[in-house]
PDB file of N, CA and C in Angstrom:
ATOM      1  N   UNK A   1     -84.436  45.426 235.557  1.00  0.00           N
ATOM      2  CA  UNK A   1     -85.437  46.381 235.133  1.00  0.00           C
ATOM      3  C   UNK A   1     -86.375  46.661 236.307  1.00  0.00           C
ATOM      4  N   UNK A   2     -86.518  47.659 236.577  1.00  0.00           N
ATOM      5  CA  UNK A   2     -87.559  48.255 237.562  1.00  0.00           C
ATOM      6  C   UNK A   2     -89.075  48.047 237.277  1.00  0.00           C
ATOM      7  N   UNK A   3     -89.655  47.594 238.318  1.00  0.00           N
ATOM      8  CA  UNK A   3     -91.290  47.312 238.327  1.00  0.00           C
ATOM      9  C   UNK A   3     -91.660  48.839 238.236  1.00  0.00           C
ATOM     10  N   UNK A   4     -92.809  48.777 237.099  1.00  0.00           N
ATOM     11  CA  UNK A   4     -93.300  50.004 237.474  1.00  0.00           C
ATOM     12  C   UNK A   4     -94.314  50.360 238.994  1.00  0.00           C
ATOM     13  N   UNK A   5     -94.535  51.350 239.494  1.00  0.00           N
ATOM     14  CA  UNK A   5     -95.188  51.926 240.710  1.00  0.00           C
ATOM     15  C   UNK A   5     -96.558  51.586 240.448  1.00  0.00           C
ATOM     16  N   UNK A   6     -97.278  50.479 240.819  1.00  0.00           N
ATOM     17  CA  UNK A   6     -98.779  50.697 240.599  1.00  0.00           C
ATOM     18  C   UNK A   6     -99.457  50.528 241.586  1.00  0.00           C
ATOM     19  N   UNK A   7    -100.699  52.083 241.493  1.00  0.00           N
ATOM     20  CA  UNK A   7    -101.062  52.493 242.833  1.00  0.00           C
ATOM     21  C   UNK A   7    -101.834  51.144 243.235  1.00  0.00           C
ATOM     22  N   UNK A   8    -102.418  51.339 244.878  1.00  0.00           N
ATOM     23  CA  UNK A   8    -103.229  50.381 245.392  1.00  0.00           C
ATOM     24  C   UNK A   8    -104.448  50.248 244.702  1.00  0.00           C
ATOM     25  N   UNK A   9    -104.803  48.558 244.315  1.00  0.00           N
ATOM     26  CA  UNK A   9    -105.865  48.857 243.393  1.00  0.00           C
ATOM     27  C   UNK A   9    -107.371  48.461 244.657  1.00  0.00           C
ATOM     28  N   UNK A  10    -108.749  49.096 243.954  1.00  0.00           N
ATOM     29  CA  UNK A  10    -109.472  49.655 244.482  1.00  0.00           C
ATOM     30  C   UNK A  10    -110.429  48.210 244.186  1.00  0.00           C
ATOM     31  N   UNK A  11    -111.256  47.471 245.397  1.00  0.00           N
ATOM     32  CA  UNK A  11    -111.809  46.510 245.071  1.00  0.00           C
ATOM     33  C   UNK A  11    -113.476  46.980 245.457  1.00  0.00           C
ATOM     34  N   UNK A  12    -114.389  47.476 244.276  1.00  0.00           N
ATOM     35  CA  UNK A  12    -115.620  47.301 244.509  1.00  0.00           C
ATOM     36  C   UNK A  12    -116.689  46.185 244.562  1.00  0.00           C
ATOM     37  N   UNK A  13    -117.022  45.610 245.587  1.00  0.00           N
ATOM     38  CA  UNK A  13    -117.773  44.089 245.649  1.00  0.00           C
ATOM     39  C   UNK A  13    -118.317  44.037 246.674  1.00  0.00           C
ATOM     40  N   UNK A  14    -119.430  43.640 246.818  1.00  0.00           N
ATOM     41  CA  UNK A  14    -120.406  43.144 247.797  1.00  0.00           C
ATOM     42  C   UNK A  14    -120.933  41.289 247.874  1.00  0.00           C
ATOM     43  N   UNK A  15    -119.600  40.733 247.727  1.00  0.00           N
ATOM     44  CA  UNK A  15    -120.111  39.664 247.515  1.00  0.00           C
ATOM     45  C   UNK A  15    -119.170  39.115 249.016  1.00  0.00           C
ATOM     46  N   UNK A  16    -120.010  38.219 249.501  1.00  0.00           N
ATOM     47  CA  UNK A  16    -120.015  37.587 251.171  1.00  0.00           C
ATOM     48  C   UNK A  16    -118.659  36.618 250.805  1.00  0.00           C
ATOM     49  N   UNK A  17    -118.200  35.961 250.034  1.00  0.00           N
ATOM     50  CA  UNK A  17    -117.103  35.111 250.403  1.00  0.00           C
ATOM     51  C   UNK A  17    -115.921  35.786 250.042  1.00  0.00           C
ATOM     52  N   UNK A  18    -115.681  37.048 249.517  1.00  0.00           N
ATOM     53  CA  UNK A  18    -114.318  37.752 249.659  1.00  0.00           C
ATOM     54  C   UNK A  18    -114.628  38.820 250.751  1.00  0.00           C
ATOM     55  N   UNK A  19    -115.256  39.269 251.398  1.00  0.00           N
ATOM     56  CA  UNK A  19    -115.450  39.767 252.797  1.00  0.00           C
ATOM     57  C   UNK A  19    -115.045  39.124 253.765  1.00  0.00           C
ATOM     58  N   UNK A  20    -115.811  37.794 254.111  1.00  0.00           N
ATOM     59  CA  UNK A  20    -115.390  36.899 254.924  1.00  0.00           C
ATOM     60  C   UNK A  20    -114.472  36.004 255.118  1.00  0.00           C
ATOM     61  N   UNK A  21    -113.730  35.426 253.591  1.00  0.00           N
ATOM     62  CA  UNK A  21    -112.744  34.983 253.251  1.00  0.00           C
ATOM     63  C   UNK A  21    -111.327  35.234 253.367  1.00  0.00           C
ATOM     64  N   UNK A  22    -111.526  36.288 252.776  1.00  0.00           N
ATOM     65  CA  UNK A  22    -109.881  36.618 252.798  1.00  0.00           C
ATOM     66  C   UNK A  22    -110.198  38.864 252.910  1.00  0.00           C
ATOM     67  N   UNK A  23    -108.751  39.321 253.086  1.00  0.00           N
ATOM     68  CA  UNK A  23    -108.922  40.637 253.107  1.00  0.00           C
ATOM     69  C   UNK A  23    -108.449  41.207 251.824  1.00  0.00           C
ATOM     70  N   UNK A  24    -108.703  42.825 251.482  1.00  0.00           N
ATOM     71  CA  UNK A  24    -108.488  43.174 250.478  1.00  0.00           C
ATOM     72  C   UNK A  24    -107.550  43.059 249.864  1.00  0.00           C
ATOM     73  N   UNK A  25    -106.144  43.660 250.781  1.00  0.00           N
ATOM     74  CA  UNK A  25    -105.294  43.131 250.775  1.00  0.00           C
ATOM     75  C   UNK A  25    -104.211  41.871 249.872  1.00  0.00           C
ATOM     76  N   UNK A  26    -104.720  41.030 250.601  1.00  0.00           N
ATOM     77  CA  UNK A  26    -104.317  39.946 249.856  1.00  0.00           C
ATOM     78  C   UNK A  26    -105.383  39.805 248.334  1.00  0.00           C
ATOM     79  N   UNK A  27    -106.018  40.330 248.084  1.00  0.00           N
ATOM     80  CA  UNK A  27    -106.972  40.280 246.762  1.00  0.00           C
ATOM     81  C   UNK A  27    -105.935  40.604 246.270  1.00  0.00           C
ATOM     82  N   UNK A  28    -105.620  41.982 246.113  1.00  0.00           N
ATOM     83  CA  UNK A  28    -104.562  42.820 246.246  1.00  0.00           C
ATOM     84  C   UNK A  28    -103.625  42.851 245.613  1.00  0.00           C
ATOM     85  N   UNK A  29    -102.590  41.740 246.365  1.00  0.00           N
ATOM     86  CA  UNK A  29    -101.499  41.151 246.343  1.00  0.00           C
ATOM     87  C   UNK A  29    -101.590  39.815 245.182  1.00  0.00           C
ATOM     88  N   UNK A  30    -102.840  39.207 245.169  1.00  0.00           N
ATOM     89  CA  UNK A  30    -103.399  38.318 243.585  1.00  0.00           C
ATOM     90  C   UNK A  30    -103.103  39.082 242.664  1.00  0.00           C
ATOM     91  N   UNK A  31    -104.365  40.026 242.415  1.00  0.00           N
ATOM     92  CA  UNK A  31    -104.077  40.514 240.910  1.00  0.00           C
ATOM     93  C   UNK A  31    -102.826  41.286 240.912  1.00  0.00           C
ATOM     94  N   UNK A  32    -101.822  42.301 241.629  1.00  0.00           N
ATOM     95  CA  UNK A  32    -100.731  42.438 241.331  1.00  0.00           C
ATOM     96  C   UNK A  32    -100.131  41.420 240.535  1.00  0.00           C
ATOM     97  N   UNK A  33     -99.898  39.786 241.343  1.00  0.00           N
ATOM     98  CA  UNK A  33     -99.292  38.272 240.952  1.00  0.00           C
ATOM     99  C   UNK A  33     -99.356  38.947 239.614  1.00  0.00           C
ATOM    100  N   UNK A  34    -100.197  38.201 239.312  1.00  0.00           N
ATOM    101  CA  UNK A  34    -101.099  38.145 237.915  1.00  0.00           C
ATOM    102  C   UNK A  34    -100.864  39.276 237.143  1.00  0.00           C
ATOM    103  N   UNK A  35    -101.305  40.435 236.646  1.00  0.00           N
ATOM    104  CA  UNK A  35    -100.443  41.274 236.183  1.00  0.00           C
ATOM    105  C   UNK A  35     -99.011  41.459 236.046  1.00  0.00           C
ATOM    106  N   UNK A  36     -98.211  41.475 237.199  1.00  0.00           N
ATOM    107  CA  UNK A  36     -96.812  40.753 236.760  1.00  0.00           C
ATOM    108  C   UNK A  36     -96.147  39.723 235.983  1.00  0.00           C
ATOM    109  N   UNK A  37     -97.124  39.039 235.852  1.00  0.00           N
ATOM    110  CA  UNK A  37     -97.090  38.039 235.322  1.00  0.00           C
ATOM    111  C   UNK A  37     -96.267  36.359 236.485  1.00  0.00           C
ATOM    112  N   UNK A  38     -96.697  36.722 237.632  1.00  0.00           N
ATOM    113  CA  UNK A  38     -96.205  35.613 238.530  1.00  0.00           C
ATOM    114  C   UNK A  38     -97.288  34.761 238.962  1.00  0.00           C
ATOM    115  N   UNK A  39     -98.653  34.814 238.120  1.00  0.00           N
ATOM    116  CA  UNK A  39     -98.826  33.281 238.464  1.00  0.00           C
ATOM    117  C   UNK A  39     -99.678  33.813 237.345  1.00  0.00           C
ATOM    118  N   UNK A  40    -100.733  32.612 236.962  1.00  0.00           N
ATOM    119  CA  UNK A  40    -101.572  31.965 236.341  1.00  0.00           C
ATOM    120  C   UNK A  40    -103.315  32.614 236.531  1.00  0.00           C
ATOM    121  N   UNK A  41    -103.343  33.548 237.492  1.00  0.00           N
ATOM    122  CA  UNK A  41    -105.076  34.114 237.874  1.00  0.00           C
ATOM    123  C   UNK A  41    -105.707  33.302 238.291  1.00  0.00           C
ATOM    124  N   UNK A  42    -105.803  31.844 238.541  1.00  0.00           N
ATOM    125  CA  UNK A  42    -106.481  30.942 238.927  1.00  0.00           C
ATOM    126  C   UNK A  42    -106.733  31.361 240.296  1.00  0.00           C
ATOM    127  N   UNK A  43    -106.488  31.699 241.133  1.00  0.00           N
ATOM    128  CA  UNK A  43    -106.339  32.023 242.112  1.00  0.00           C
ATOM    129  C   UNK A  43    -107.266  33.299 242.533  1.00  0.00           C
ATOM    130  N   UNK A  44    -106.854  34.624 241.446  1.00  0.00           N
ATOM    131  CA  UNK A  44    -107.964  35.508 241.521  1.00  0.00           C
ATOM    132  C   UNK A  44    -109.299  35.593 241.070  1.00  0.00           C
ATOM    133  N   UNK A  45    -109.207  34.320 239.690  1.00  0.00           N
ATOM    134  CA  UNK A  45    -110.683  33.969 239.314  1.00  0.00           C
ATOM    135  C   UNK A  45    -111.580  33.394 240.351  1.00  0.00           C
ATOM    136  N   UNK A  46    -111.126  32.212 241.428  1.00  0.00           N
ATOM    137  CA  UNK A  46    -111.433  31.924 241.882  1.00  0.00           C
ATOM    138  C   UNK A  46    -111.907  33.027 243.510  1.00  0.00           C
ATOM    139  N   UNK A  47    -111.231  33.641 243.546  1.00  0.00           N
ATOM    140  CA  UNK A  47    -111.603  34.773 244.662  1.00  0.00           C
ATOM    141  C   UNK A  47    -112.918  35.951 244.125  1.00  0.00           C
ATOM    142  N   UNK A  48    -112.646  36.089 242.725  1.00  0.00           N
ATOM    143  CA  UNK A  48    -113.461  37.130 242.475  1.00  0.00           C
ATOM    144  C   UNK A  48    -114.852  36.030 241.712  1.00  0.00           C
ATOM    145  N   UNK A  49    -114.970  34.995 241.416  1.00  0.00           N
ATOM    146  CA  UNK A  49    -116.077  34.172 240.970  1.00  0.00           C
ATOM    147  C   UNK A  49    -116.684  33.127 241.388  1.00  0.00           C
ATOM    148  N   UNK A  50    -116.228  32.713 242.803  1.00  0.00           N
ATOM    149  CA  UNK A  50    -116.309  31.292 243.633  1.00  0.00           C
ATOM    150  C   UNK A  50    -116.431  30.162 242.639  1.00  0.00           C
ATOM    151  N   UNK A  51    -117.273  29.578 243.002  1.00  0.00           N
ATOM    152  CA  UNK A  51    -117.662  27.830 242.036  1.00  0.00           C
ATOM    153  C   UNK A  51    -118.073  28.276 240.517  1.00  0.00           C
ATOM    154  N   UNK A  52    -118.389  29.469 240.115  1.00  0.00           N
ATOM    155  CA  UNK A  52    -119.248  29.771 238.884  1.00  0.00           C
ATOM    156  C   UNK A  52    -118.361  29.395 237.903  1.00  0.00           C
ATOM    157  N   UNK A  53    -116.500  29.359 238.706  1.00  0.00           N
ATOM    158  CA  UNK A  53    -116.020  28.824 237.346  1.00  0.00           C
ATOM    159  C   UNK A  53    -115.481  27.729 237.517  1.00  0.00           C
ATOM    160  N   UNK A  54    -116.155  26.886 238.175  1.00  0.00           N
ATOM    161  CA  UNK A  54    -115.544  25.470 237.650  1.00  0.00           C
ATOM    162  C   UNK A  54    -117.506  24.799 237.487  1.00  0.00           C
ATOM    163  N   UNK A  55    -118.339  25.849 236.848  1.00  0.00           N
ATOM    164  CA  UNK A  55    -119.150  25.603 236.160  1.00  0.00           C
ATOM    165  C   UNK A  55    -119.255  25.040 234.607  1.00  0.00           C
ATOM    166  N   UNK A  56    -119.719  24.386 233.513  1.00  0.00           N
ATOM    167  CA  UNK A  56    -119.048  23.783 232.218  1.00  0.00           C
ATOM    168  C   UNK A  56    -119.526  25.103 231.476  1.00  0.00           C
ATOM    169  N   UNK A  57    -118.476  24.937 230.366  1.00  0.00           N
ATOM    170  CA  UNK A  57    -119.088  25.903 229.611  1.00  0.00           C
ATOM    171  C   UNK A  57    -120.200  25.329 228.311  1.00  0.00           C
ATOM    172  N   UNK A  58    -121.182  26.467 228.404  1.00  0.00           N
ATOM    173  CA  UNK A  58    -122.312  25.907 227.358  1.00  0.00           C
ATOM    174  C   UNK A  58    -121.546  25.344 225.598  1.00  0.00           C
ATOM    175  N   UNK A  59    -122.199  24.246 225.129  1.00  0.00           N
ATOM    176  CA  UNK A  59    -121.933  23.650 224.225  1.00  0.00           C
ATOM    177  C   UNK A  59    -121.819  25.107 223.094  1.00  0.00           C
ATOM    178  N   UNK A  60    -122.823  25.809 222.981  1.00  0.00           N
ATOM    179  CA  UNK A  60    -122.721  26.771 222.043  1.00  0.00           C
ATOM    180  C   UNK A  60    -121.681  27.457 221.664  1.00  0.00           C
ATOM    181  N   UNK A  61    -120.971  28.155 223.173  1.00  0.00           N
ATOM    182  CA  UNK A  61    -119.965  29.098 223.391  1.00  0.00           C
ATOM    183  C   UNK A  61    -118.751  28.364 223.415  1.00  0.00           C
ATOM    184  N   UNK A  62    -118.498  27.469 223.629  1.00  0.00           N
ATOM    185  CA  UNK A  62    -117.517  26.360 223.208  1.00  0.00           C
ATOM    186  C   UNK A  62    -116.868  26.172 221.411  1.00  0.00           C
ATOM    187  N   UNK A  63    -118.351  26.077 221.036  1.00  0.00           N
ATOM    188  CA  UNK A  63    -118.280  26.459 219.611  1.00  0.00           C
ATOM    189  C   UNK A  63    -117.471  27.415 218.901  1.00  0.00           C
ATOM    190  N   UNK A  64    -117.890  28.638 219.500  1.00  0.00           N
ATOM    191  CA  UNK A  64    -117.088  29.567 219.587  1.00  0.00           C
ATOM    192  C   UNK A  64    -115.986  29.804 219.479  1.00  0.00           C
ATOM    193  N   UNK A  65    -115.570  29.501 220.606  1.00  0.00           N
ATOM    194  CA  UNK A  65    -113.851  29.568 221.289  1.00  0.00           C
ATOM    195  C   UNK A  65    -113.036  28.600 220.477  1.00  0.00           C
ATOM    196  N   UNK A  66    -114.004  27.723 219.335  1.00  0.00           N
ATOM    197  CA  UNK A  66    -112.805  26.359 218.874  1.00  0.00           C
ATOM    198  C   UNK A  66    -111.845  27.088 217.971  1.00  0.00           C
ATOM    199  N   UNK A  67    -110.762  27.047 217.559  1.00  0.00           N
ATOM    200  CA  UNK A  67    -109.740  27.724 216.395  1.00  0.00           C
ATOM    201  C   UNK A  67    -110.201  26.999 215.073  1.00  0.00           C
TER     202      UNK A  67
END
């Protein structure tokens, strides 16, 4: 089955550790992964959110999320 054609996607951000870090490019080439379904996003969460997510989540919102 053929991948569909999806154009270059467009990264708006002003944040200093994906500037200096890595290039768009390879951002790029993440969320493509990920949308394809070839990896997990861990990878782009971590590019597009630095440490904020291996921050805990609040007891409340936890609540939440339980089934």
């Amino acid at each position: 089955m053929d991948k569909p054609d999806i154009p270059k996607l467009q990264t708006a951000t002003t944040c200093d550790h994906l500037a200096a870090g890595s290039s768009h490019d390879t951002i790029d080439r993440r969320i493509r992964a990920f949308l394809n379904g070839e990896s997990h996003g861990a990878d782009v969460l971590g590019a597009l959110y630095g440490g904020v997510v291996n921050e805990p989540i609040p007891k409340r919102l936890r609540a939440l999320l339980k089934p």
